[in-house]
Protein backbone atom coordinates (compact mmCIF):
# COMPACT_ATOMS: atom_id res chain seq x y z
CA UNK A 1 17.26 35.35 -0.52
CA UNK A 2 14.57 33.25 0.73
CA UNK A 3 14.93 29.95 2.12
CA UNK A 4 11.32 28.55 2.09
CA UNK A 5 10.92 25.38 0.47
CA UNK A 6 8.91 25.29 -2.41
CA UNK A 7 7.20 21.73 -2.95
CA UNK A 8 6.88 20.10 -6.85
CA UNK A 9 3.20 18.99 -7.47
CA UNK A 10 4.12 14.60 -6.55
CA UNK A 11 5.07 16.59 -2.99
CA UNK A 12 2.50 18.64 -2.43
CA UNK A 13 -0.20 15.25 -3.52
CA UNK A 14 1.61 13.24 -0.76
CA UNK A 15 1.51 15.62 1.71
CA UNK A 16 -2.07 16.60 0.76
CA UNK A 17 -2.52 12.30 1.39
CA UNK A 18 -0.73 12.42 4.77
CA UNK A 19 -2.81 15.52 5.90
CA UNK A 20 -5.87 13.67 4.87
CA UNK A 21 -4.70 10.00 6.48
CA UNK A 22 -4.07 11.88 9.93
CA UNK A 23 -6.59 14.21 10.09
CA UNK A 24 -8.87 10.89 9.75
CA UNK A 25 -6.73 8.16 11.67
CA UNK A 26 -7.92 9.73 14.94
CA UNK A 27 -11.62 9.67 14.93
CA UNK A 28 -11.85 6.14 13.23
CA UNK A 29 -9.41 5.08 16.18
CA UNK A 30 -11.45 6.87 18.72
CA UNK A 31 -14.83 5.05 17.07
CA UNK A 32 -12.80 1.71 17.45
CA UNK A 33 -12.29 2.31 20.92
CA UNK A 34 -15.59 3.16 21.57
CA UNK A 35 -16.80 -0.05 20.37
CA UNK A 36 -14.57 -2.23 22.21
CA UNK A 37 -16.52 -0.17 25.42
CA UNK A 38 -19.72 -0.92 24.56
CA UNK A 39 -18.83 -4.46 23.46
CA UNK A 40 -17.64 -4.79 27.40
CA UNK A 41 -21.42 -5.04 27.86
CA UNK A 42 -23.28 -8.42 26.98
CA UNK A 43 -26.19 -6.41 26.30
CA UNK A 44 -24.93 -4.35 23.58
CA UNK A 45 -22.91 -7.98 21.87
CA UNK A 46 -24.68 -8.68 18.97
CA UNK A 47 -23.41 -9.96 15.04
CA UNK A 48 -24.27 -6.06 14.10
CA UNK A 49 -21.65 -4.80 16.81
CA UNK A 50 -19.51 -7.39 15.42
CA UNK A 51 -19.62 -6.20 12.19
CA UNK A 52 -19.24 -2.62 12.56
CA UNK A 53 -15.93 -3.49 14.57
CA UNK A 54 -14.70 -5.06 11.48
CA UNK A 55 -15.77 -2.92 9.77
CA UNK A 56 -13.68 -0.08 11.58
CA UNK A 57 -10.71 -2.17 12.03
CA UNK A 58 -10.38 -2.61 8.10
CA UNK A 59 -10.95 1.34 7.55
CA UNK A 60 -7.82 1.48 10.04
CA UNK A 61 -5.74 -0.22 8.80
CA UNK A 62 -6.39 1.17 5.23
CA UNK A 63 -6.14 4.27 5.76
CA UNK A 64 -2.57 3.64 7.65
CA UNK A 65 -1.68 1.60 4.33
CA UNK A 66 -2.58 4.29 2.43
CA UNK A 67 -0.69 6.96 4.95
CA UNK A 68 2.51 4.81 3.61
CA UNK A 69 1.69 3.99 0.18
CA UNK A 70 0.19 7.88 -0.55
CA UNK A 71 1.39 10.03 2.30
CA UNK A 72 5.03 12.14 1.85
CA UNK A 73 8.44 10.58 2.46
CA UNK A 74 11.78 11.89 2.84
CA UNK A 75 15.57 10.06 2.28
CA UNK A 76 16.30 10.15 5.96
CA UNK A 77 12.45 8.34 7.15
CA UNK A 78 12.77 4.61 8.26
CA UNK A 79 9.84 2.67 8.67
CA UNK A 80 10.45 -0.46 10.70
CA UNK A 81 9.74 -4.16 8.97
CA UNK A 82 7.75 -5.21 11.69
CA UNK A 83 4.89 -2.25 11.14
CA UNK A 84 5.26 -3.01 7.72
CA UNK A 85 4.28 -6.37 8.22
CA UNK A 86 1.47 -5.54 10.69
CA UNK A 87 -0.13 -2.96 8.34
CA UNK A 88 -0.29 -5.56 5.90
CA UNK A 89 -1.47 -8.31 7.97
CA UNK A 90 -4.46 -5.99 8.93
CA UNK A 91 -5.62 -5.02 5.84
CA UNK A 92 -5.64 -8.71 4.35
CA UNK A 93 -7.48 -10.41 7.62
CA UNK A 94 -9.87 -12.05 6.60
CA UNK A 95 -10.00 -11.93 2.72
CA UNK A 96 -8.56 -13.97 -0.24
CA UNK A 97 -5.28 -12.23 -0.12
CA UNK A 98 -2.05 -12.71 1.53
CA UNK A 99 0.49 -10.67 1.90
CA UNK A 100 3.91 -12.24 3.20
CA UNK A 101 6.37 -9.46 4.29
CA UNK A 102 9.85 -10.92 4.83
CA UNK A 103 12.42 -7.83 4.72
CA UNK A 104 15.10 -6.92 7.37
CA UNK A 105 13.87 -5.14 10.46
CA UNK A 106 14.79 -1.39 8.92
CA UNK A 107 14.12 0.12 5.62
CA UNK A 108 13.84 3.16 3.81
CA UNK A 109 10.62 5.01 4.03
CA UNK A 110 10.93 5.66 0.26
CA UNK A 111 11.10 2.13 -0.74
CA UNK A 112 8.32 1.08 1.71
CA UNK A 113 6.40 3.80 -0.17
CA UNK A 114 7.79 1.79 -3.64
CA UNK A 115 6.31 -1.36 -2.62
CA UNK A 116 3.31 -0.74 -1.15
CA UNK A 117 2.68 0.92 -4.42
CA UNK A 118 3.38 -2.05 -6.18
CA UNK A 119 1.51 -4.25 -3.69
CA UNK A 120 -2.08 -2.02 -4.83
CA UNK A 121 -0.78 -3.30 -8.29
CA UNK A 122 -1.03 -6.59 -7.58
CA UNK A 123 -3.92 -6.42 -5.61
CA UNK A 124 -5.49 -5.29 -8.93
CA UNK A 125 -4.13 -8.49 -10.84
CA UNK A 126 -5.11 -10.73 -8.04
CA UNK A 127 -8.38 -9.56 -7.93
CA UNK A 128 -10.07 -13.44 -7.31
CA UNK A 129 -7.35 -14.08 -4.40
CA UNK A 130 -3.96 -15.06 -3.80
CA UNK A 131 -0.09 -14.89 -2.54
CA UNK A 132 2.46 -12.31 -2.59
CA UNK A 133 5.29 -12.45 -0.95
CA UNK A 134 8.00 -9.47 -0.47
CA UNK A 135 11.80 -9.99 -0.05
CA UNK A 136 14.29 -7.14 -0.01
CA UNK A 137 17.98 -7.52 0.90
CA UNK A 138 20.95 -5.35 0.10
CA UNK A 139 18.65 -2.78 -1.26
CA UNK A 140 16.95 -4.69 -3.84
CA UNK A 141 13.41 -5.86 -3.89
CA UNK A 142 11.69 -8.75 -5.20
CA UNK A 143 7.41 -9.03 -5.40
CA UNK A 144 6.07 -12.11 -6.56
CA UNK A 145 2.29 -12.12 -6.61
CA UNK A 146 0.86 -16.54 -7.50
CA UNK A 147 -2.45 -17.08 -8.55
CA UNK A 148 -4.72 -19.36 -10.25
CA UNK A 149 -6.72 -16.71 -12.28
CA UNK A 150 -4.53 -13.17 -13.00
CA UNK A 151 -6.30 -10.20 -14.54
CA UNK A 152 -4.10 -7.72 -16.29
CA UNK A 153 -4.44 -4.53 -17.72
CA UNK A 154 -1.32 -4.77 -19.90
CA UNK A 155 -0.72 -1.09 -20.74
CA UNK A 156 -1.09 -0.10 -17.17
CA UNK A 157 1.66 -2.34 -16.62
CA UNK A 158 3.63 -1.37 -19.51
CA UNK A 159 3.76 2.33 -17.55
CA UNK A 160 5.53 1.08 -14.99
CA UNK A 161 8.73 -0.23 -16.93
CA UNK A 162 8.35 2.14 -19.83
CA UNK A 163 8.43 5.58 -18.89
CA UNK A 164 6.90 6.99 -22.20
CA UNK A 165 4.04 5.16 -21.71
CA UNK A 166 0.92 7.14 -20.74
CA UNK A 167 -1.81 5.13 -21.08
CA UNK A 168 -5.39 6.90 -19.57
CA UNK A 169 -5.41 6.42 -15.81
CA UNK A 170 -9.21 6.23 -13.21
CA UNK A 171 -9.67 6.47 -9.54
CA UNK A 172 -9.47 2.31 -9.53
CA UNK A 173 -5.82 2.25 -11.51
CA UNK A 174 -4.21 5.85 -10.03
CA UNK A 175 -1.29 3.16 -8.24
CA UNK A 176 -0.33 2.87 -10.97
CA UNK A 177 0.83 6.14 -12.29
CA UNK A 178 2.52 7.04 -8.70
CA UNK A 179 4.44 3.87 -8.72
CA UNK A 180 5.91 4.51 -12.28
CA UNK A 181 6.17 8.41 -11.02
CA UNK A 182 7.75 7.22 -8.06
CA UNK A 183 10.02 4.39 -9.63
CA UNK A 184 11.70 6.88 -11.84
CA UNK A 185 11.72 9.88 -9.39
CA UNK A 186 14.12 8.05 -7.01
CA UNK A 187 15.85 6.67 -9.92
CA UNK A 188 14.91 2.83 -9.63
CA UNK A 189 14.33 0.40 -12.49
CA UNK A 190 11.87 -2.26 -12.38
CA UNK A 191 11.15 -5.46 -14.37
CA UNK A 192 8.51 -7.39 -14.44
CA UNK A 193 8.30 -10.74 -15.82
CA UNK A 194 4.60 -12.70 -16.10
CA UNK A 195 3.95 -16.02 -16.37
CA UNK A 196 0.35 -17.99 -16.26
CA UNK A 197 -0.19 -17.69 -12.81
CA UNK A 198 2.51 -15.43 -11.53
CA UNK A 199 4.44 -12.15 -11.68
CA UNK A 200 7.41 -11.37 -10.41
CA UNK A 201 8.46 -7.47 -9.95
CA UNK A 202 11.88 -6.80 -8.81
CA UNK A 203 13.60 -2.79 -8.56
């Protein structure tokens, strides 16, 4: 009898996303150091240089976002709060959206996974700007996103705390099918309550 593992479809897409996250991490990284060389130079300083750093930086720290948010997990993976925190701090330098990540110092790869789901969620809703803040303590979570203008999709969100909803999915909303498949995979239950200018998501 064999024992080779034979991955469901949800694996094999997050390990195709990991594959593609590392295979890419290292020449963006190399780029980004090559740029901080030729930056060393006062001839080669210039708002251009500047930009393309930033530009680089942001791809960076995306892609390691979307390592976590995409990528494969397993029940025994811990991802520490403190690269959490720094991977979200990256990818919201500098734009209308913060992201305030106050969890214990260890957690569960899965969950991490969970929320940053959620967190591309919200980034949808707060498209115009705005504050979330994450809290998670005795394996509970709580997301609460404040703005001054929301826009939601209101089926896409029904998918995520109604699992018979299947509402038509696009490159631009696919976080939100892999949270809901996610959510109920690992056997979580989230609610979601919206007000004018706020949502709070707890599982």
């Amino acid at each position: 009898m064999s024992d080779s593992y034979a991955p469901s479809r949800a694996d094999l897409a997050a390990l195709l996303a990991s594959r593609i996250c590392h295979d890419l991490i290292s020449p963006i990284g190399a780029i980004g150091n090559g740029l901080e060389l030729l930056m060393m130079d006062a001839t080669a300083q210039g708002p251009e240089m500047v930009l393309i750093a930033e530009s680089v930086g942001h791809a960076n720290a995306r892609i390691r976002f979307f390592r976590v948010a995409f990528g494969a997990a397993t029940a025994d993976q811990r991802l520490g709060a403190a690269e959490a925190a720094g991977i979200l701090s990256d990818i919201t330098q500098g734009g209308r959206l913060s992201i305030a990540w106050q969890t214990r110092p260890d957690l569960p790869r899965i969950e991490v996974k969970i929320a940053f789901l959620l967190l591309m969620c919200l980034e949808s809703a707060l498209a115009y700007g705005g504050k979330i803040t994450v809290q998670a303590d005795g394996g509970r979570w709580q997301i609460v996103a404040h703005a001054a203008k929301l826009r939601l999709d209101a089926p896409l969100w029904d998918m995520l705390t109604n699992p018979a909803a299947t509402p038509e999915a696009t490159p631009a909303s696919v976080h939100f099918p892999l949270a809901a498949q996610e959510i109920t995979r690992h056997q979580f239950r989230l609610t979601a309550e919206f007000a004018a200018e706020s949502i709070k998501l707890s599982f």
